[in-house]
PDB file of N, CA and C in Angstrom:
ATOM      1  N   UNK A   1       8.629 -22.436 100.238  1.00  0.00           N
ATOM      2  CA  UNK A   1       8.137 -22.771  98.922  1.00  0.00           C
ATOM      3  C   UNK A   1       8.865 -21.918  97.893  1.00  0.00           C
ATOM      4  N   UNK A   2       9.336 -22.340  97.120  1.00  0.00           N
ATOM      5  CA  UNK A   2      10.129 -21.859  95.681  1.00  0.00           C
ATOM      6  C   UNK A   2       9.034 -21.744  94.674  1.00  0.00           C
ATOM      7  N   UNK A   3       8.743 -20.240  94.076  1.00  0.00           N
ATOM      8  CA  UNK A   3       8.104 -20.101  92.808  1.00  0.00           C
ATOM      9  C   UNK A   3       9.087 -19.514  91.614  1.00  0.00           C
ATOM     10  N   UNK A   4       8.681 -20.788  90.515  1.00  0.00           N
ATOM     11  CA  UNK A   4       9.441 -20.406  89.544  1.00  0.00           C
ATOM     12  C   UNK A   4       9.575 -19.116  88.409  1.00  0.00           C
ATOM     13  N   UNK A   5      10.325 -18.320  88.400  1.00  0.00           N
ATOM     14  CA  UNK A   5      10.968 -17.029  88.225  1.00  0.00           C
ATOM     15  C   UNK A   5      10.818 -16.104  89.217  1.00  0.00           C
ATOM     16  N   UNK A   6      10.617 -16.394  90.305  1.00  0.00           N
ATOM     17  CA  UNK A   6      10.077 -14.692  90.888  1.00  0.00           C
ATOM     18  C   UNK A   6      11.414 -14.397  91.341  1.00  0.00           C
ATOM     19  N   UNK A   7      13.012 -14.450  91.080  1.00  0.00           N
ATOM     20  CA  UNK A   7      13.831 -14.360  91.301  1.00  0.00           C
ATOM     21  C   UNK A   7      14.368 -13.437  90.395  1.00  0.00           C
ATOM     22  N   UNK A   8      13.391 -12.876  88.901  1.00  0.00           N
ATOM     23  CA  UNK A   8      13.645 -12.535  88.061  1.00  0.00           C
ATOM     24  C   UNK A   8      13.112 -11.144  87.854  1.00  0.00           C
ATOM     25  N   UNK A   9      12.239 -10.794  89.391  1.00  0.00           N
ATOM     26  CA  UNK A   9      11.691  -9.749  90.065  1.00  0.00           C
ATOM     27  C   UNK A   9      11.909  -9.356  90.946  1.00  0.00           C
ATOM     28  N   UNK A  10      13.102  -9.689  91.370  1.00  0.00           N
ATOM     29  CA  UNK A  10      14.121  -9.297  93.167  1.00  0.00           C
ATOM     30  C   UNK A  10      14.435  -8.012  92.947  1.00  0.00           C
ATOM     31  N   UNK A  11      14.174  -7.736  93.950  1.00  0.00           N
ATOM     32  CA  UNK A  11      14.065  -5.772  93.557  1.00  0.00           C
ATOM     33  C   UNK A  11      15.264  -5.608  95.019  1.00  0.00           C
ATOM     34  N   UNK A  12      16.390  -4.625  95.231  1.00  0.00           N
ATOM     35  CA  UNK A  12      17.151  -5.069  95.995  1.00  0.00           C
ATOM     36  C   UNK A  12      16.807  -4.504  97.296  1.00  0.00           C
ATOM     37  N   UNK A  13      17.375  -4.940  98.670  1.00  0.00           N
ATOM     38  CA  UNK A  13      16.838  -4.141  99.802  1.00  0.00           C
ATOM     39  C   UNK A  13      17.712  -3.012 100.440  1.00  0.00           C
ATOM     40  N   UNK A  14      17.556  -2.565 101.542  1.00  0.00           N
ATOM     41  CA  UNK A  14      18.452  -2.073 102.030  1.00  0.00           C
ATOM     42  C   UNK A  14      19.554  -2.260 102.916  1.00  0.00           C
ATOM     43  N   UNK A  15      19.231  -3.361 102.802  1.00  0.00           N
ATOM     44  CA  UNK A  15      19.800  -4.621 103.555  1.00  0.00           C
ATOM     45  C   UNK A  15      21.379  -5.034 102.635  1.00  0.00           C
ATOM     46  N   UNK A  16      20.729  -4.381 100.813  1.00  0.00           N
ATOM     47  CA  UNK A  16      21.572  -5.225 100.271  1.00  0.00           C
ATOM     48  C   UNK A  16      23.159  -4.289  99.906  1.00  0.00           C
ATOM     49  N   UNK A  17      22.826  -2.713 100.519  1.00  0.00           N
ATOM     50  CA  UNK A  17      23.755  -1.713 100.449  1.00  0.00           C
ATOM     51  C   UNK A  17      24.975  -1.657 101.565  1.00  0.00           C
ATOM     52  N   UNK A  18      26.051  -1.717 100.742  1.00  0.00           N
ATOM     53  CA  UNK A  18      27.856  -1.641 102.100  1.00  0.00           C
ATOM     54  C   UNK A  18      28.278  -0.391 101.872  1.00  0.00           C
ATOM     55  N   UNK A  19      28.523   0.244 102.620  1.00  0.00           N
ATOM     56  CA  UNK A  19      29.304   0.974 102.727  1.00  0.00           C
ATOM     57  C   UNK A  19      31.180   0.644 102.716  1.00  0.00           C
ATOM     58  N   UNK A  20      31.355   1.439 101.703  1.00  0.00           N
ATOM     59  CA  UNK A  20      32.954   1.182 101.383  1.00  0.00           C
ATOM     60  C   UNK A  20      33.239   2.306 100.549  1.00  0.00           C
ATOM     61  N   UNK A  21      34.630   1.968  99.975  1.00  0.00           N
ATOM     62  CA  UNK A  21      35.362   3.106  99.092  1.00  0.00           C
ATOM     63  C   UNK A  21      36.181   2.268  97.842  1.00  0.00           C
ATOM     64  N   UNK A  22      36.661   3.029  96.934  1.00  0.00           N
ATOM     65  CA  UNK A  22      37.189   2.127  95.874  1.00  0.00           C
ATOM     66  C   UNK A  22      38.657   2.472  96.675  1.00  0.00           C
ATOM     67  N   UNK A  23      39.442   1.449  96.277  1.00  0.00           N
ATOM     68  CA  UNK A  23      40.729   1.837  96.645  1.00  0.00           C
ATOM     69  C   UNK A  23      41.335   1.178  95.386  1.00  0.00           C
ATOM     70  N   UNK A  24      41.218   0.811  94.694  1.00  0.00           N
ATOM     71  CA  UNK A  24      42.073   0.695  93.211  1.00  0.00           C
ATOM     72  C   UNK A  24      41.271  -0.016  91.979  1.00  0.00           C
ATOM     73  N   UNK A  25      41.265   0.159  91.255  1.00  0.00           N
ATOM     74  CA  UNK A  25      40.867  -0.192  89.745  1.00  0.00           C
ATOM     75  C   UNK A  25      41.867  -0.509  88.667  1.00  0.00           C
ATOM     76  N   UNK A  26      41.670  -2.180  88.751  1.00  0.00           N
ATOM     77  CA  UNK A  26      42.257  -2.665  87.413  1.00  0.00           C
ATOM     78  C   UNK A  26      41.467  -2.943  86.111  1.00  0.00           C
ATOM     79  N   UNK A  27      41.215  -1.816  85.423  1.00  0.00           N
ATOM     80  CA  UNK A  27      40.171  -2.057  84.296  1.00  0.00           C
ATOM     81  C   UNK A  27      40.779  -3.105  83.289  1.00  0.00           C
ATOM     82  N   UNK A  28      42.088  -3.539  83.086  1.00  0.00           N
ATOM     83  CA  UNK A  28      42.466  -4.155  81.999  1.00  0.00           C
ATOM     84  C   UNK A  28      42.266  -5.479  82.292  1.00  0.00           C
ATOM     85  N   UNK A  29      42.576  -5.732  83.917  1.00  0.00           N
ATOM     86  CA  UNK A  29      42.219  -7.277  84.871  1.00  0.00           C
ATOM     87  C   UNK A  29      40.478  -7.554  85.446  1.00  0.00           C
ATOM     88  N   UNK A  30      40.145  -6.347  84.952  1.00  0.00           N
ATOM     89  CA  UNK A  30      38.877  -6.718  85.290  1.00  0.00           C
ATOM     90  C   UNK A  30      38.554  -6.778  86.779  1.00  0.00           C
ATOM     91  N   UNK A  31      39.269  -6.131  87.853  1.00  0.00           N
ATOM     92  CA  UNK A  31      38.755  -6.206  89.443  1.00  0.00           C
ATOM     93  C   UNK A  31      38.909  -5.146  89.561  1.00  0.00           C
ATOM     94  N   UNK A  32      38.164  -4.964  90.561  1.00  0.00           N
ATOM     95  CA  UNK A  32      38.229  -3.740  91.707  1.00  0.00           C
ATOM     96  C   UNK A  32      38.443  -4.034  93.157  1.00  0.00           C
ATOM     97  N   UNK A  33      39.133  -3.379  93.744  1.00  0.00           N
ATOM     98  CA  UNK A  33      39.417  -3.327  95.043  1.00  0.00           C
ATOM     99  C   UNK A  33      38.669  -2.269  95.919  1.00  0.00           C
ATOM    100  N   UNK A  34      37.974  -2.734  96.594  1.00  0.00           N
ATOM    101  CA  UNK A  34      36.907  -1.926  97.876  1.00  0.00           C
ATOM    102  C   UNK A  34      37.726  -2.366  99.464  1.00  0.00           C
ATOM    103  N   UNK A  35      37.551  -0.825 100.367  1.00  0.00           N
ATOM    104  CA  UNK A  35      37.261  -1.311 101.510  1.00  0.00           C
ATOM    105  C   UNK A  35      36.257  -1.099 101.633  1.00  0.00           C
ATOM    106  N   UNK A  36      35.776  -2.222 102.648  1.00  0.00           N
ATOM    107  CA  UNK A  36      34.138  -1.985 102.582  1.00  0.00           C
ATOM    108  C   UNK A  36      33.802  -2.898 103.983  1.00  0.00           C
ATOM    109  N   UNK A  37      32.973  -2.334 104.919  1.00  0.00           N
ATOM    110  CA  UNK A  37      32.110  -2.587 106.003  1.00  0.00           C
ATOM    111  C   UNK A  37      31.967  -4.077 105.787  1.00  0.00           C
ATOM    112  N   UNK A  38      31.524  -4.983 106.945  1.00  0.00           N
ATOM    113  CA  UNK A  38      30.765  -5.951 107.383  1.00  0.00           C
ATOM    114  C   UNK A  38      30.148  -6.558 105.896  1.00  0.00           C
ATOM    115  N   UNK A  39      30.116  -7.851 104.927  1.00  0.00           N
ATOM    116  CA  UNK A  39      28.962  -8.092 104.031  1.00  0.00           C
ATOM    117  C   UNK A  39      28.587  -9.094 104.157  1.00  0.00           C
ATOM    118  N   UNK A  40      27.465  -9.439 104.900  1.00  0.00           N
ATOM    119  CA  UNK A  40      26.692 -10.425 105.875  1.00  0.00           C
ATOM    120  C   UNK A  40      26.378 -11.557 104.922  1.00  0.00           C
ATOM    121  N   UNK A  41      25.852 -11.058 103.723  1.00  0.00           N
ATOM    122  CA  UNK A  41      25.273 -12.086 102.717  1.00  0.00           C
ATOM    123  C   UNK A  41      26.582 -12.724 102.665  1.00  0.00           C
ATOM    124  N   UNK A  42      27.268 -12.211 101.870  1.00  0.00           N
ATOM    125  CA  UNK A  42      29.001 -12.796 101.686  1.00  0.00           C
ATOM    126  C   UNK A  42      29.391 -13.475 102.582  1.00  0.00           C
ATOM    127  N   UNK A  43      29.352 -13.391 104.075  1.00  0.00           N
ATOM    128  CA  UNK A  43      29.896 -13.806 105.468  1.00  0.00           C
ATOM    129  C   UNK A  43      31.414 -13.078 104.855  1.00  0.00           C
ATOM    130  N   UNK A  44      31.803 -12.056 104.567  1.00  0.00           N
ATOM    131  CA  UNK A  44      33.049 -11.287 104.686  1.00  0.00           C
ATOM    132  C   UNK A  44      33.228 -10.067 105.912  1.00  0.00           C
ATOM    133  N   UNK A  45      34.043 -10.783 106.615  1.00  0.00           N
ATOM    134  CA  UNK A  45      34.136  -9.372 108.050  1.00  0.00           C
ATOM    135  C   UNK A  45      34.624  -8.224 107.432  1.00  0.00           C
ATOM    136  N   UNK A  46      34.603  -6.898 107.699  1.00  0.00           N
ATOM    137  CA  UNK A  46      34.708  -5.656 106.949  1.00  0.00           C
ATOM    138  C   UNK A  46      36.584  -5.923 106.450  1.00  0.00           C
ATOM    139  N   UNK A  47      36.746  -5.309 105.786  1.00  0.00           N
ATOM    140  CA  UNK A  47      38.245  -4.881 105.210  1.00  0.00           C
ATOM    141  C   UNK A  47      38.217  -4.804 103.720  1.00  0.00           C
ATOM    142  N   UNK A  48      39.196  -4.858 103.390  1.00  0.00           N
ATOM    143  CA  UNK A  48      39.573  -5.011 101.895  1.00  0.00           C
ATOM    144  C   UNK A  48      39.848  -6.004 101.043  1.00  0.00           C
ATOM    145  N   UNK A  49      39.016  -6.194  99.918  1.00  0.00           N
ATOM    146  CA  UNK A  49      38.796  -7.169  99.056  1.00  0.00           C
ATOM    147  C   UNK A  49      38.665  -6.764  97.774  1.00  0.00           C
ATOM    148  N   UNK A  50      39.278  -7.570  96.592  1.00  0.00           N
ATOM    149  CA  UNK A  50      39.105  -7.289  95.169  1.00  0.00           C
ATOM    150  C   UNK A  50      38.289  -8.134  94.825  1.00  0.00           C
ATOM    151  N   UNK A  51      37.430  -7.780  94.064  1.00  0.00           N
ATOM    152  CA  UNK A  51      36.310  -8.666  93.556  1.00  0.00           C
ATOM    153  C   UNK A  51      36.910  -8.556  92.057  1.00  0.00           C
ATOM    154  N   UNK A  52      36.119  -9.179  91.327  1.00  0.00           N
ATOM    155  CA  UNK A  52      36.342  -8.996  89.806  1.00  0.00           C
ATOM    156  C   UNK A  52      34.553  -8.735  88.964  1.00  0.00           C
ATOM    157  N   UNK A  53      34.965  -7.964  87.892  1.00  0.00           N
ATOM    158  CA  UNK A  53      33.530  -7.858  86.962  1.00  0.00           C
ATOM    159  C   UNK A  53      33.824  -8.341  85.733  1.00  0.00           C
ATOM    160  N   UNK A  54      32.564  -8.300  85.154  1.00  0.00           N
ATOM    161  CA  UNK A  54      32.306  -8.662  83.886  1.00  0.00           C
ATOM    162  C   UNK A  54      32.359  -7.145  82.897  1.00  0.00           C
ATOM    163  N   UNK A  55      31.459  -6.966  83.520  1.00  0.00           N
ATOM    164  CA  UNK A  55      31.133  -5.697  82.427  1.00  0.00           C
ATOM    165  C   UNK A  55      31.436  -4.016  82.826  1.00  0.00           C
ATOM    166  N   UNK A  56      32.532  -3.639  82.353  1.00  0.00           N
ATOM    167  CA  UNK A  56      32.840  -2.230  82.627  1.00  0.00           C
ATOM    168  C   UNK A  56      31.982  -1.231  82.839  1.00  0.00           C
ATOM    169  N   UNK A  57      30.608  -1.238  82.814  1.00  0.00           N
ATOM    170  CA  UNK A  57      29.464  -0.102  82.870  1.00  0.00           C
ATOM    171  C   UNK A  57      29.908   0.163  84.933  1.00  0.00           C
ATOM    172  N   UNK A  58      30.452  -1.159  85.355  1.00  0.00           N
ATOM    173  CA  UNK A  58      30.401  -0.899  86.770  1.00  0.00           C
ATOM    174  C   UNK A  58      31.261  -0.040  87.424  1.00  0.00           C
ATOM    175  N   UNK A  59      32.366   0.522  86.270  1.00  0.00           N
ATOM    176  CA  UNK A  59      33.579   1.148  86.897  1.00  0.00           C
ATOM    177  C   UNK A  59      33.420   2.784  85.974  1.00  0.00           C
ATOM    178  N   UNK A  60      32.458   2.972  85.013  1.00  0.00           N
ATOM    179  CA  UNK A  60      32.756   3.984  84.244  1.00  0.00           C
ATOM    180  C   UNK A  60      32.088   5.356  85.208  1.00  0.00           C
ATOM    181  N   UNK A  61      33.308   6.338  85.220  1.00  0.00           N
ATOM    182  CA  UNK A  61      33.148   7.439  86.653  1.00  0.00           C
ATOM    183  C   UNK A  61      33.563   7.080  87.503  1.00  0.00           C
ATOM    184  N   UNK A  62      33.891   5.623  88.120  1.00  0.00           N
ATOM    185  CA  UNK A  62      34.855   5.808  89.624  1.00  0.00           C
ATOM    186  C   UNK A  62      35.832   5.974  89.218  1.00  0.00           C
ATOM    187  N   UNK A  63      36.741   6.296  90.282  1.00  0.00           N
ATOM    188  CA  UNK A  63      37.943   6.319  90.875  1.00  0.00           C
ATOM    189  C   UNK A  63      38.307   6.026  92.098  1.00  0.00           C
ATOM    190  N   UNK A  64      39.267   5.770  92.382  1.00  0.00           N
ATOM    191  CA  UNK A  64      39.441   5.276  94.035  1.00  0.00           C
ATOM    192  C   UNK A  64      39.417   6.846  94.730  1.00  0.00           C
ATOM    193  N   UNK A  65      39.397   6.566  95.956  1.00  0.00           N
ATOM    194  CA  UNK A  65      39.000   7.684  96.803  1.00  0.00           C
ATOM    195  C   UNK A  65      37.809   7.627  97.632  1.00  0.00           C
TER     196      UNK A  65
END
């Protein structure tokens, strides 16, 4: 059964945490590159992947390493 908004109260699990590392940051392209463990939701087998963001609050203080 689907109730409407309670999606708008998803609080996250621990389920929903990977373990990984940054391995590069293109702030001007807007991605980041992670290696990163197993991400089940994703169906991505562990390795390295660039995702991309929207909003820079997600990169301000990393660095790769």
């Amino acid at each position: 059964m689907l109730v409407p908004g309670t999606c708008l109260f998803a609080q996250p699990s621990a389920n929903d945490f990977i373990a990984g590392r940054i391995v590069n940051i293109d702030a001007e392209g807007g991605r980041i590159t992670l290696r990163h463990d197993h991400i089940p939701h994703l169906h991505l087998p562990a390795g390295t992947t660039t995702f991309r963001y929207v909003e820079a609050r997600w990169i301000i203080g990393r660095a790769p390493g």
